[in-house]
C-alpha atoms as a PDB file:
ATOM      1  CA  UNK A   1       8.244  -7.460  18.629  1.00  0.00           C
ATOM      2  CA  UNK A   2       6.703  -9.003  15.474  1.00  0.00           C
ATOM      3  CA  UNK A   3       3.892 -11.157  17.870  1.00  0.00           C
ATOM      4  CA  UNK A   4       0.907 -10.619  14.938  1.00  0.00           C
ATOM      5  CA  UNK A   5      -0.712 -13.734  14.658  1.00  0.00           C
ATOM      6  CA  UNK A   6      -1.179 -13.097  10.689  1.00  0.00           C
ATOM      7  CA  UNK A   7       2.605 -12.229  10.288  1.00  0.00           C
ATOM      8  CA  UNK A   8       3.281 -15.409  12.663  1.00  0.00           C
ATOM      9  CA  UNK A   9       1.293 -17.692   9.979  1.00  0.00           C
ATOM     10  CA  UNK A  10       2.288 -16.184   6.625  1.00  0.00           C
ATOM     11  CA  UNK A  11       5.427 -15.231   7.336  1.00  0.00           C
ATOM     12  CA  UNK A  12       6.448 -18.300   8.972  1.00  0.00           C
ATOM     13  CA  UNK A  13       8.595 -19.481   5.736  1.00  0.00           C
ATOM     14  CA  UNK A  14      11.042 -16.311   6.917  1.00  0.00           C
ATOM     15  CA  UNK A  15      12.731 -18.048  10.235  1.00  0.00           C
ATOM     16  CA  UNK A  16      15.805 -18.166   9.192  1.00  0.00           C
ATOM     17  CA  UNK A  17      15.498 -14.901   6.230  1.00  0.00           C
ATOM     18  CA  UNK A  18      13.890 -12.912   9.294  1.00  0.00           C
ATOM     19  CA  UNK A  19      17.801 -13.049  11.018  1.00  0.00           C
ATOM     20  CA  UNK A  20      19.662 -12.203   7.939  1.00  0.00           C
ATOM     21  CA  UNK A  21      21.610  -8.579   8.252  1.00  0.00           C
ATOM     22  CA  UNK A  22      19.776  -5.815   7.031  1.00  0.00           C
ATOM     23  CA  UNK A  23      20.186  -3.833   3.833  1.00  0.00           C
ATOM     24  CA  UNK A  24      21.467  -0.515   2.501  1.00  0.00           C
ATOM     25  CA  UNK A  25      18.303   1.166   1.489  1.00  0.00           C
ATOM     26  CA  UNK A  26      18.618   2.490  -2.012  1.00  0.00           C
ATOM     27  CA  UNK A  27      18.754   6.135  -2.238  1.00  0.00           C
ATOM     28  CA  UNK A  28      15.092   7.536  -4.150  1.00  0.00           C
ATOM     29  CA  UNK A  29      16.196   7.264  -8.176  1.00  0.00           C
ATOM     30  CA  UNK A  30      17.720   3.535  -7.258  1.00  0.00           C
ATOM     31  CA  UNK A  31      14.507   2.378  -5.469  1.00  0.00           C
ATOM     32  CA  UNK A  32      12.582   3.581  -8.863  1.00  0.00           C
ATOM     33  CA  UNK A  33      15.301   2.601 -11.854  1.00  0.00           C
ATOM     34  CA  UNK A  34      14.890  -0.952 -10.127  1.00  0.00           C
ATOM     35  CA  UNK A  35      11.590  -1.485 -10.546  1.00  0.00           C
ATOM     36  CA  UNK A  36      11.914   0.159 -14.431  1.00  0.00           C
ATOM     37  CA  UNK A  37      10.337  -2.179 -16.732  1.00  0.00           C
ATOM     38  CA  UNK A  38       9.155  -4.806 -14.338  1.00  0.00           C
ATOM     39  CA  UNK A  39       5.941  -6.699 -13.018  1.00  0.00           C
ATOM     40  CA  UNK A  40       4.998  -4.264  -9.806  1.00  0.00           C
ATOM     41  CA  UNK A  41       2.387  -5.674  -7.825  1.00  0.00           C
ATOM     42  CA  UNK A  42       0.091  -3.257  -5.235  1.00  0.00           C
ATOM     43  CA  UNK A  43      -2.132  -5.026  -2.254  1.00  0.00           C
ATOM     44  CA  UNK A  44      -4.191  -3.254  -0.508  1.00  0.00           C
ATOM     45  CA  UNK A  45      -7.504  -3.425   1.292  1.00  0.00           C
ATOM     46  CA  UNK A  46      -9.320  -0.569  -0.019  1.00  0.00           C
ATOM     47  CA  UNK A  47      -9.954   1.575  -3.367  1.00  0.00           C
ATOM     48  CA  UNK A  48      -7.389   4.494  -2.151  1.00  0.00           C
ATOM     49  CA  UNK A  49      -5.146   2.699  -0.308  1.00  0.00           C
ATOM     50  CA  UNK A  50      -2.817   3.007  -3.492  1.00  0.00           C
ATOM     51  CA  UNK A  51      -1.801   6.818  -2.243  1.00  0.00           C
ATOM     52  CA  UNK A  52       0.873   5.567   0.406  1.00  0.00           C
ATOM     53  CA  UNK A  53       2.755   4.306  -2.751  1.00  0.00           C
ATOM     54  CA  UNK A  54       1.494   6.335  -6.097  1.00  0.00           C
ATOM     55  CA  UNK A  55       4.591   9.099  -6.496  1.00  0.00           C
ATOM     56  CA  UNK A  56       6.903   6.249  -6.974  1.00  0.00           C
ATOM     57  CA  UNK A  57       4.367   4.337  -9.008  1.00  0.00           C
ATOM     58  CA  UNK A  58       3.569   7.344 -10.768  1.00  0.00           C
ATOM     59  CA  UNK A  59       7.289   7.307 -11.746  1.00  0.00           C
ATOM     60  CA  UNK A  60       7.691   3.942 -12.587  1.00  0.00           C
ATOM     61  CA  UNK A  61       4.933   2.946 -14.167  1.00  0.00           C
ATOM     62  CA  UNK A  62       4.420   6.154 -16.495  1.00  0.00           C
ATOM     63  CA  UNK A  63       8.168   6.812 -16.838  1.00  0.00           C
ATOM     64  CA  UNK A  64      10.421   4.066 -16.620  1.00  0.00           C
ATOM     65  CA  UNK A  65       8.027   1.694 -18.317  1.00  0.00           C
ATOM     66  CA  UNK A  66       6.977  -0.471 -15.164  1.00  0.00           C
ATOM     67  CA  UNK A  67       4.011  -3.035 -15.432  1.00  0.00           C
ATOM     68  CA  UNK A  68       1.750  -2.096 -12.638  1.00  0.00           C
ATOM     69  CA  UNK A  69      -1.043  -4.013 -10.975  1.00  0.00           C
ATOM     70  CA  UNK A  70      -2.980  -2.722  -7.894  1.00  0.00           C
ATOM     71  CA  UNK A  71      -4.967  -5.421  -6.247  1.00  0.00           C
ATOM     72  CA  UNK A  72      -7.909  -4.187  -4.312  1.00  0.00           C
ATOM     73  CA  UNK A  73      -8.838  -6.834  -1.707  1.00  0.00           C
ATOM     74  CA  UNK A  74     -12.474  -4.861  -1.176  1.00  0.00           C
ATOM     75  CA  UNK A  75     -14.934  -2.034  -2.540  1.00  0.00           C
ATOM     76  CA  UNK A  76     -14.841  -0.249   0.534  1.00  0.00           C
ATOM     77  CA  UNK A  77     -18.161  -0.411   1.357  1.00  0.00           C
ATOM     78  CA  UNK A  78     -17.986   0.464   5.171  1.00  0.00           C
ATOM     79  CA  UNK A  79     -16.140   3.997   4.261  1.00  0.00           C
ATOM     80  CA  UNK A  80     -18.063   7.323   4.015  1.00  0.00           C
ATOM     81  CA  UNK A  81     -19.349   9.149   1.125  1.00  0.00           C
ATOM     82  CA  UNK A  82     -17.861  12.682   1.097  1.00  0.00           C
ATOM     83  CA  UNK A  83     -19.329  13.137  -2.731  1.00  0.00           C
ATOM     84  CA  UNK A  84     -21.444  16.301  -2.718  1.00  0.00           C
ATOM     85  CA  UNK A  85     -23.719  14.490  -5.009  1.00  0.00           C
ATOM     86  CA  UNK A  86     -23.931  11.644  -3.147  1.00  0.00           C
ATOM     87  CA  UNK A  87     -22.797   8.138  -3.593  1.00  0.00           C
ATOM     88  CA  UNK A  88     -25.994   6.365  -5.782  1.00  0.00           C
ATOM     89  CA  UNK A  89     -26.565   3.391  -6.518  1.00  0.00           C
ATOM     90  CA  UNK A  90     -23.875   2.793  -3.621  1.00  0.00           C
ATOM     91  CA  UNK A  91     -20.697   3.421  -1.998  1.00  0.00           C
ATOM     92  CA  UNK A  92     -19.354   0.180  -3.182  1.00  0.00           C
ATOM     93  CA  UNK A  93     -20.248   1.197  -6.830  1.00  0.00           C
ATOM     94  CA  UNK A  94     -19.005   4.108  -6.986  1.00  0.00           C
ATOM     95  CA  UNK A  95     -15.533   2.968  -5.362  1.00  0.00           C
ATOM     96  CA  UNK A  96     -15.078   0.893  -7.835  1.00  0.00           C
ATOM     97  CA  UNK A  97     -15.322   2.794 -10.554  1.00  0.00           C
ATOM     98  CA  UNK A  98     -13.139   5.705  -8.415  1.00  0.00           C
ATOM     99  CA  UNK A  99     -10.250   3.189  -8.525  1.00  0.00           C
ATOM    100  CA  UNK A 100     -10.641   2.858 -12.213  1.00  0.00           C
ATOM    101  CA  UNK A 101      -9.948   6.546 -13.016  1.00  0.00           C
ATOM    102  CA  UNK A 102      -7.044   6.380 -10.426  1.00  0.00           C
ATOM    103  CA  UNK A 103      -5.629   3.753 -11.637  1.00  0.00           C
ATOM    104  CA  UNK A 104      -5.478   5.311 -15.276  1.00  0.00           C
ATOM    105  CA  UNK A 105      -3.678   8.409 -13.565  1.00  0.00           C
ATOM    106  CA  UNK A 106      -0.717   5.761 -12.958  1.00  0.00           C
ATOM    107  CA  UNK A 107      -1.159   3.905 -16.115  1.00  0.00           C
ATOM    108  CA  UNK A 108      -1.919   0.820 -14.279  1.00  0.00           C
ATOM    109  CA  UNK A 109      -4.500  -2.058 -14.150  1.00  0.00           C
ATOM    110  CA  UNK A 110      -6.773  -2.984 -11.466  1.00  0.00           C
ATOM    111  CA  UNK A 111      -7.806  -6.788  -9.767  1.00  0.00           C
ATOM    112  CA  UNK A 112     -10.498  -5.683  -7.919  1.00  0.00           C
ATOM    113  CA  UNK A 113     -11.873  -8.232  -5.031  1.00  0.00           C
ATOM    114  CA  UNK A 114     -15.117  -7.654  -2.939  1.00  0.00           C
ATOM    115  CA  UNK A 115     -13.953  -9.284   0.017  1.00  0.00           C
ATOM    116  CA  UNK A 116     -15.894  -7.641   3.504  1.00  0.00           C
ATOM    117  CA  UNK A 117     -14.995  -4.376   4.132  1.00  0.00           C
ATOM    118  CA  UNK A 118     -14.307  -4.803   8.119  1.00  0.00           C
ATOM    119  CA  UNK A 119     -13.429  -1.428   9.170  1.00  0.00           C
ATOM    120  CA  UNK A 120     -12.858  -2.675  13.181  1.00  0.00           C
ATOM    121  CA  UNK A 121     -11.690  -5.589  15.247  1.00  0.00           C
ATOM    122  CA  UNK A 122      -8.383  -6.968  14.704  1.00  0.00           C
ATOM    123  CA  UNK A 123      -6.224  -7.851  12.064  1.00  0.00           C
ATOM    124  CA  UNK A 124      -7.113 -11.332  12.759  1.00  0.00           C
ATOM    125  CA  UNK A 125     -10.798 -10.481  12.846  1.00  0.00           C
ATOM    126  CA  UNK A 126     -10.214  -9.552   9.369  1.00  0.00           C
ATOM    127  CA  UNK A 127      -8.122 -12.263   7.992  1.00  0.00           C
ATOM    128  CA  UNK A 128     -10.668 -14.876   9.839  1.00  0.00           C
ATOM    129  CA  UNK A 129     -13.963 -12.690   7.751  1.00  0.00           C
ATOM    130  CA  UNK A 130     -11.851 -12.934   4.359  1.00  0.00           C
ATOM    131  CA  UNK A 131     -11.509 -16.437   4.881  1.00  0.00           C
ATOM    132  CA  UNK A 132     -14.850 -17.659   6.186  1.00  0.00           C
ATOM    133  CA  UNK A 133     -16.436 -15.680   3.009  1.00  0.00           C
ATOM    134  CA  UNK A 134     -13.725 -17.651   0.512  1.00  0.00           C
ATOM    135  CA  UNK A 135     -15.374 -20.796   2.339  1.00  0.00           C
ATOM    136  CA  UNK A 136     -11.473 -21.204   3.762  1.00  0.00           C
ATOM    137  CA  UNK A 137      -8.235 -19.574   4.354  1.00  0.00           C
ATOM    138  CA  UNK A 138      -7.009 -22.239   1.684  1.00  0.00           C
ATOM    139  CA  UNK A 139      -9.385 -21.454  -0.666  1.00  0.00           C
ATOM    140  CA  UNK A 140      -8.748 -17.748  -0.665  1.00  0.00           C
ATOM    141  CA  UNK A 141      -4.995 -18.297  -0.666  1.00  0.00           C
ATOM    142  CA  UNK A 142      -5.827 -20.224  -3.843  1.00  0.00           C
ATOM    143  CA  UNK A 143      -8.091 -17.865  -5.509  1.00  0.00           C
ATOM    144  CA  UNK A 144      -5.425 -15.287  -4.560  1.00  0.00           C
ATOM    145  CA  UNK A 145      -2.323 -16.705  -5.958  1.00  0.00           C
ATOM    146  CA  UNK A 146      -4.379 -17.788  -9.090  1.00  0.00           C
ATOM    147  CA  UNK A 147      -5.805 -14.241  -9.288  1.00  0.00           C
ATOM    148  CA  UNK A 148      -2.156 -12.877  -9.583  1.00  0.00           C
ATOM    149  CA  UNK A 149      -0.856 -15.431 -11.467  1.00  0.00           C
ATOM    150  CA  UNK A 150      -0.936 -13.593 -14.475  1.00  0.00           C
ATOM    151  CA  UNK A 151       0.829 -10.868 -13.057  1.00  0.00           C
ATOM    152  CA  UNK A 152       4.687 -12.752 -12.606  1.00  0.00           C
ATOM    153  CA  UNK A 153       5.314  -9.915 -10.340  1.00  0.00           C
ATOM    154  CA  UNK A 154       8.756  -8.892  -9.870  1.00  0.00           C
ATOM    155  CA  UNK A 155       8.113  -6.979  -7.072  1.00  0.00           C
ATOM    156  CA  UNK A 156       5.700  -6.688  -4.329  1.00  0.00           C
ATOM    157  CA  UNK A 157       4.664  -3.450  -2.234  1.00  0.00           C
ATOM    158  CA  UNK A 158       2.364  -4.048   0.260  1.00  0.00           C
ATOM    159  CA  UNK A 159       1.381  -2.252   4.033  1.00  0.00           C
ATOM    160  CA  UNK A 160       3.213  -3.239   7.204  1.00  0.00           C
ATOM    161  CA  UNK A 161       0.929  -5.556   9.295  1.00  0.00           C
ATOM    162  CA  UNK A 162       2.471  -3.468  12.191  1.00  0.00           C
ATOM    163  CA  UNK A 163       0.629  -0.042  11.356  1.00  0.00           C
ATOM    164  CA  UNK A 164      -0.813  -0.186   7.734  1.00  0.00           C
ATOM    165  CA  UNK A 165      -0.307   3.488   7.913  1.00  0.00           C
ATOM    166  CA  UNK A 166      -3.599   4.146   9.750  1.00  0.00           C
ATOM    167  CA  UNK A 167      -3.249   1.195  11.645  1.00  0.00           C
ATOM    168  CA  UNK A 168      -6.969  -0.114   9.848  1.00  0.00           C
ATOM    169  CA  UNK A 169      -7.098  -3.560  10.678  1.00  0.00           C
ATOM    170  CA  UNK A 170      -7.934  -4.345   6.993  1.00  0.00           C
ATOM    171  CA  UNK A 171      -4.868  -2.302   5.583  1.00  0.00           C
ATOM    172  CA  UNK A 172      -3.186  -4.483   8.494  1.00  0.00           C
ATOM    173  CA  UNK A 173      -4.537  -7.786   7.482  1.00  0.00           C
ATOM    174  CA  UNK A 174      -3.729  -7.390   3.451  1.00  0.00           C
ATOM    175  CA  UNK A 175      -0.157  -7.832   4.242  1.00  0.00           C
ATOM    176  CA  UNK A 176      -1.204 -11.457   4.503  1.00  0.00           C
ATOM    177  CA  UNK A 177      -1.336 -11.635   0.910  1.00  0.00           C
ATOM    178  CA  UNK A 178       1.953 -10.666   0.116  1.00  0.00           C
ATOM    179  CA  UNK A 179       2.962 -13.473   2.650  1.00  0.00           C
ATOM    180  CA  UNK A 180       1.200 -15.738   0.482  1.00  0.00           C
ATOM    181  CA  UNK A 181       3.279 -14.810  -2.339  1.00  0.00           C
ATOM    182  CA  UNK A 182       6.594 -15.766  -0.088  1.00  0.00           C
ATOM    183  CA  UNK A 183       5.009 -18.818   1.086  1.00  0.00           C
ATOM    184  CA  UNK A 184       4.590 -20.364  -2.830  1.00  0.00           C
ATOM    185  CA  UNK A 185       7.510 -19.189  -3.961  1.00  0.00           C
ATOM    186  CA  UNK A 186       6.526 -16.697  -5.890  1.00  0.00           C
ATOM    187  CA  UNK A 187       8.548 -14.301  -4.847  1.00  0.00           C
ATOM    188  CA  UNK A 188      11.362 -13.931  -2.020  1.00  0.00           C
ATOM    189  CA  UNK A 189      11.857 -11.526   0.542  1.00  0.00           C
ATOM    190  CA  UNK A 190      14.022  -9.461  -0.874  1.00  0.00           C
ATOM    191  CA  UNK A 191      11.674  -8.846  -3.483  1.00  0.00           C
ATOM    192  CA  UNK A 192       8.881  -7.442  -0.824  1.00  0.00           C
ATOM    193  CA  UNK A 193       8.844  -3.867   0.075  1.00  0.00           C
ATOM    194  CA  UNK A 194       6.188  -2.731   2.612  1.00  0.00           C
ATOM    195  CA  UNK A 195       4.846   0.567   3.419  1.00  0.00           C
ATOM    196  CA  UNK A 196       5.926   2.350   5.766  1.00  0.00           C
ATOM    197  CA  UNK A 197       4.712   5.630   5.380  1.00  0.00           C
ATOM    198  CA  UNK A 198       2.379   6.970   8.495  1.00  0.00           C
ATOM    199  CA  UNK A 199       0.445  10.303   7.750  1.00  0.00           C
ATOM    200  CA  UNK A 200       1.450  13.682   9.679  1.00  0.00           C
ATOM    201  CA  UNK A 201      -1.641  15.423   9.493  1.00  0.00           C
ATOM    202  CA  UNK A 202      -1.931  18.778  11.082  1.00  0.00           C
ATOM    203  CA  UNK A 203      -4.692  19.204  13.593  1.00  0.00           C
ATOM    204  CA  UNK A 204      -6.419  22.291  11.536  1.00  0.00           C
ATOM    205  CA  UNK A 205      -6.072  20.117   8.692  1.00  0.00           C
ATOM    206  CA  UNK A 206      -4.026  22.681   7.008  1.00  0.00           C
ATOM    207  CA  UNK A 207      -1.277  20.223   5.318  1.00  0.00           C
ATOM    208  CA  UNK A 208      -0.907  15.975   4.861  1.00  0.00           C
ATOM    209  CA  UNK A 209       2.323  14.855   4.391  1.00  0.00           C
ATOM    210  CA  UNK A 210       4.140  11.492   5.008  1.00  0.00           C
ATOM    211  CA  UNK A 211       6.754  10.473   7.843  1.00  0.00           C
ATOM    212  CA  UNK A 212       8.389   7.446   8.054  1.00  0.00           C
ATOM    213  CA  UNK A 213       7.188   4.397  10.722  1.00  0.00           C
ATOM    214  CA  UNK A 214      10.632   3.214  11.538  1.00  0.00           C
ATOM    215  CA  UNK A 215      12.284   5.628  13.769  1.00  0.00           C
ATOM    216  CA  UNK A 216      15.625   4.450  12.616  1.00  0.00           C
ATOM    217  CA  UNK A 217      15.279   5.701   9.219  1.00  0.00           C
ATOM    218  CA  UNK A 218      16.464   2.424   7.935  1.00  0.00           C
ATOM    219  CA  UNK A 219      13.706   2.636   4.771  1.00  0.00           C
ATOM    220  CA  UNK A 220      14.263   3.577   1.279  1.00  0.00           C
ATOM    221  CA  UNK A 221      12.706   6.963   0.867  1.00  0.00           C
ATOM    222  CA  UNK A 222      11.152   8.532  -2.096  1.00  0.00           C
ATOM    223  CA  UNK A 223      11.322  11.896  -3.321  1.00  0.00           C
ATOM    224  CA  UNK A 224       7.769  12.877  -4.182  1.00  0.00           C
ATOM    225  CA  UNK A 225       9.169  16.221  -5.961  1.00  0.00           C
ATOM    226  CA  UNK A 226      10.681  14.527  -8.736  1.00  0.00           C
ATOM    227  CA  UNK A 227       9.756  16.069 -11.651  1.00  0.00           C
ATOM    228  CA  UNK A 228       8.211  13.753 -14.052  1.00  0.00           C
ATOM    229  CA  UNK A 229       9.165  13.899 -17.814  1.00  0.00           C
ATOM    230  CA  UNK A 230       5.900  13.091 -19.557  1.00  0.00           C
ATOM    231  CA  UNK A 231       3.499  14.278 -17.222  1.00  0.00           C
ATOM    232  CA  UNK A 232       5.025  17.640 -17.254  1.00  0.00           C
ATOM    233  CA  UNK A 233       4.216  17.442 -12.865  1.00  0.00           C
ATOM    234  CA  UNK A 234       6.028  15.952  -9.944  1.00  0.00           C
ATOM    235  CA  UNK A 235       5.214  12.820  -8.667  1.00  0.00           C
ATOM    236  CA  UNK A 236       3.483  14.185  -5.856  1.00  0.00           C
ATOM    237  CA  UNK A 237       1.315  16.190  -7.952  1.00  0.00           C
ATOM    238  CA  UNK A 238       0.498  12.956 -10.083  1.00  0.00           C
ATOM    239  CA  UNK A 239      -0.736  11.559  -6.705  1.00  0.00           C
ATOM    240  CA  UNK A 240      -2.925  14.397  -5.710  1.00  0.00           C
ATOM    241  CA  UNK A 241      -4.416  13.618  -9.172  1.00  0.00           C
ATOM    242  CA  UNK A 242      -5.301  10.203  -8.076  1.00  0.00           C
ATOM    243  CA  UNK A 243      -7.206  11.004  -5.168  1.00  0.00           C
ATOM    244  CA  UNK A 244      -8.680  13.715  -7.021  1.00  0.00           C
ATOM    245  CA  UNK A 245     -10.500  10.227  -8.338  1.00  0.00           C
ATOM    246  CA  UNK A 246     -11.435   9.111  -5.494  1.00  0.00           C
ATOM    247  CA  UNK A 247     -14.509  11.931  -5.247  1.00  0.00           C
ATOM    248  CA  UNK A 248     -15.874  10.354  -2.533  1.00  0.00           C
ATOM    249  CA  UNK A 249     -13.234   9.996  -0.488  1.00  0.00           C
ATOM    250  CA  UNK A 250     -11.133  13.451  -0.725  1.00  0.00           C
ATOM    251  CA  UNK A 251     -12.758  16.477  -1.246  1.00  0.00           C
ATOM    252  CA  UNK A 252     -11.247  20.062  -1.934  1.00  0.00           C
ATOM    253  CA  UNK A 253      -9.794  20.554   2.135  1.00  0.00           C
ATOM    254  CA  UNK A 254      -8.417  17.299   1.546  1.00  0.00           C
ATOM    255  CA  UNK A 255      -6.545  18.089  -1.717  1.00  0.00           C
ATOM    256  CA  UNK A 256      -5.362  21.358  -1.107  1.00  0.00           C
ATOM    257  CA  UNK A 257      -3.926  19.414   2.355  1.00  0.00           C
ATOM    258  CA  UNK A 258      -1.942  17.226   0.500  1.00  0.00           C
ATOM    259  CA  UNK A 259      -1.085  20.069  -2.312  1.00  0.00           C
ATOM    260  CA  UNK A 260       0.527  22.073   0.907  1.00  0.00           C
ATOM    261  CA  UNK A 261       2.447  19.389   2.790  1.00  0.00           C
ATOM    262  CA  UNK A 262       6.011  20.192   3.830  1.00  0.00           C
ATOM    263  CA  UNK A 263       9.157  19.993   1.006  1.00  0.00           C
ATOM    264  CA  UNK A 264      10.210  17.384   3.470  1.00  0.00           C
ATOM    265  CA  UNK A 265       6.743  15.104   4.010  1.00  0.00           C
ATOM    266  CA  UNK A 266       6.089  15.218  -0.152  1.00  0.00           C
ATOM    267  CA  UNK A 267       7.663  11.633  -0.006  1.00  0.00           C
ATOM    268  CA  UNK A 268       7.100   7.943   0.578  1.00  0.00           C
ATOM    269  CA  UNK A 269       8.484   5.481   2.939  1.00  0.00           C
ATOM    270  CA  UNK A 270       9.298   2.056   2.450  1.00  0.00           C
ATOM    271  CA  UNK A 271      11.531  -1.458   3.608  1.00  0.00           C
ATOM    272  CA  UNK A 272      12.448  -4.368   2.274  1.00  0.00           C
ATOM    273  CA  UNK A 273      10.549  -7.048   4.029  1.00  0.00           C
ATOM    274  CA  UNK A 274      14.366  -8.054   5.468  1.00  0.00           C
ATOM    275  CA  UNK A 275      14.751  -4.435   6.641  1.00  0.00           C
ATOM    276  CA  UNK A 276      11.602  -4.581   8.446  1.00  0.00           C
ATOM    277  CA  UNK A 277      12.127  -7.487   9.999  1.00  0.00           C
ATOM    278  CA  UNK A 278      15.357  -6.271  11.048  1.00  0.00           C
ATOM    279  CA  UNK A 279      14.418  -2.655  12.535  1.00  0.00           C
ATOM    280  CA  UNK A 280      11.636  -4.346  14.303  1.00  0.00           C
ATOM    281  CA  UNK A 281      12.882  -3.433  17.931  1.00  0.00           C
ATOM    282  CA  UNK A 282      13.667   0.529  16.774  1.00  0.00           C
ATOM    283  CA  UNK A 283      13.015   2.056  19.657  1.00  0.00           C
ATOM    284  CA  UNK A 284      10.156   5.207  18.729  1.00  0.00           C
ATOM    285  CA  UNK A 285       9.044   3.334  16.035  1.00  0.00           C
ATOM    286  CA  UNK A 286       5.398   4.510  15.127  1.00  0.00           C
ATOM    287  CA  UNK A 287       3.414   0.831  15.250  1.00  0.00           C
ATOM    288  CA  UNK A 288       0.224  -0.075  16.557  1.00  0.00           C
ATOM    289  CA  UNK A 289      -1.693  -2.595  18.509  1.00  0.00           C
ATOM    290  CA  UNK A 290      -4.623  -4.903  18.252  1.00  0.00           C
END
């Protein structure tokens, strides 16, 4: 069950959209040629967090023409440095200028935020921090939507608040954002696809691949081995270039890990916010809990 306080609050504007039938996922090239040359919109908490999502942005927004923003809610100041050289004059620096360069690898711009990086608690912990350092959870709903303003998006990706992939309460509590998108009108539901890609990630570290949340296999999938025309790579391999940006956070294990995931794990996962909504019951679904 969908009990998340945050997803109770800025969802609340889908009680009657949250019982309408589910949809036929579109197969991998549909999900992509309907996002070609529109305003794509990213949330997520952290500089990095763009990885569940960058082979189809990679596609979209170097291929088809897509205008992509990525909206960074923090620096990611309570992560680790894994830079050989070290992380000067801070972590916080250094991330930021990490999701620059990645963000170049998918030809898209950045809004970067430095809201607190809370890296424990709940997802409410996290939504109450963000708040109390806007001075209110109206104020940083206003700063937000003026923030994006700009960006008319078309179409929204953001994380689940049910697992944010690694179940991070701040990946978690980001989703709130895209609710305050629904919530103003900006956009509707149908025009909100979340995450849902969780990572397999062999014990020995050997290979990283993606596998879908929903048990029922209800998402749209896509196909990370798509060869991509004017990069002369796959999507997948456009990713691994991105976090090849983010020094600090992936080193060489990390990359080739990625570089060797299964045929079948070199894709992404995601649902229409209807869809999720809809498959929230699936039995063997791969959620979390606060």
């Amino acid at each position: 069950m969908l009990t998340s306080m945050l997803r109770r609050l800025v969802f609340a504007s889908l009680t009657v959209g949250a019982c309408a039938p589910a949809t036929t996922p579109p197969p991998s090239d549909a999900l992509a040629s309907s996002l070609a040359g529109k305003s794509v919109l990213w949330i997520g908490a952290h500089p990095d967090d763009e990885s569940v999502v960058s082979p189809l942005f990679a596609d979209v927004c170097r291929e088809r023409g897509a205008r992509c923003t990525l909206f960074v809610a923090t620096r990611g100041d309570a992560g680790e440095c894994g830079r050989a050289g070290g992380c000067a004059p801070d972590l916080a620096t250094v991330r930021v200028a990490e999701m620059q360069r990645a963000a170049a690898v998918l030809g898209a711009r950045v809004i970067q935020w430095d809201l607190p990086d809370v890296a424990t608690g709940t997802t409410q912990d996290v939504a109450a921090r963000w708040s109390a350092h806007a001075g209110s959870t109206e104020a940083l709903r206003a700063a937000f939507l003026s923030a994006v303003a700009p960006v008319r998006p078309d179409f929204v990706f953001a994380f689940d608040d049910r697992h944010g992939s690694t179940c991070h309460p701040a990946h978690r509590a980001s989703a709130g954002f895209a609710g305050m998108l629904l919530a103003a009108g900006v956009v509707t539901a149908a025009q909100i696809y979340l995450a849902e890609s969780r990572f397999d990630i062999r014990p020995d570290l050997s290979s990283i691949g993606y596998v879908s949340a929903i048990a029922t296999n209800e998402s749209a999938q896509y196909n990370g081995d798509i060869l991509l025309a004017t990069a002369r790579k796959t999507a997948w391999e456009v990713m691994i270039d991105g976090l090849r940006a983010h020094e600090s956070q992936f080193d060489a294990r990390k990359i080739a890990a990625f570089a060797a995931a299964p045929t079948a794990q070199r894709r992404v996962f995601f649902a229409s916010l209807p869809d999720a909504l809809a498959n929230a019951n699936a039995p063997g679904s791969r959620f979390c809990g606060d």
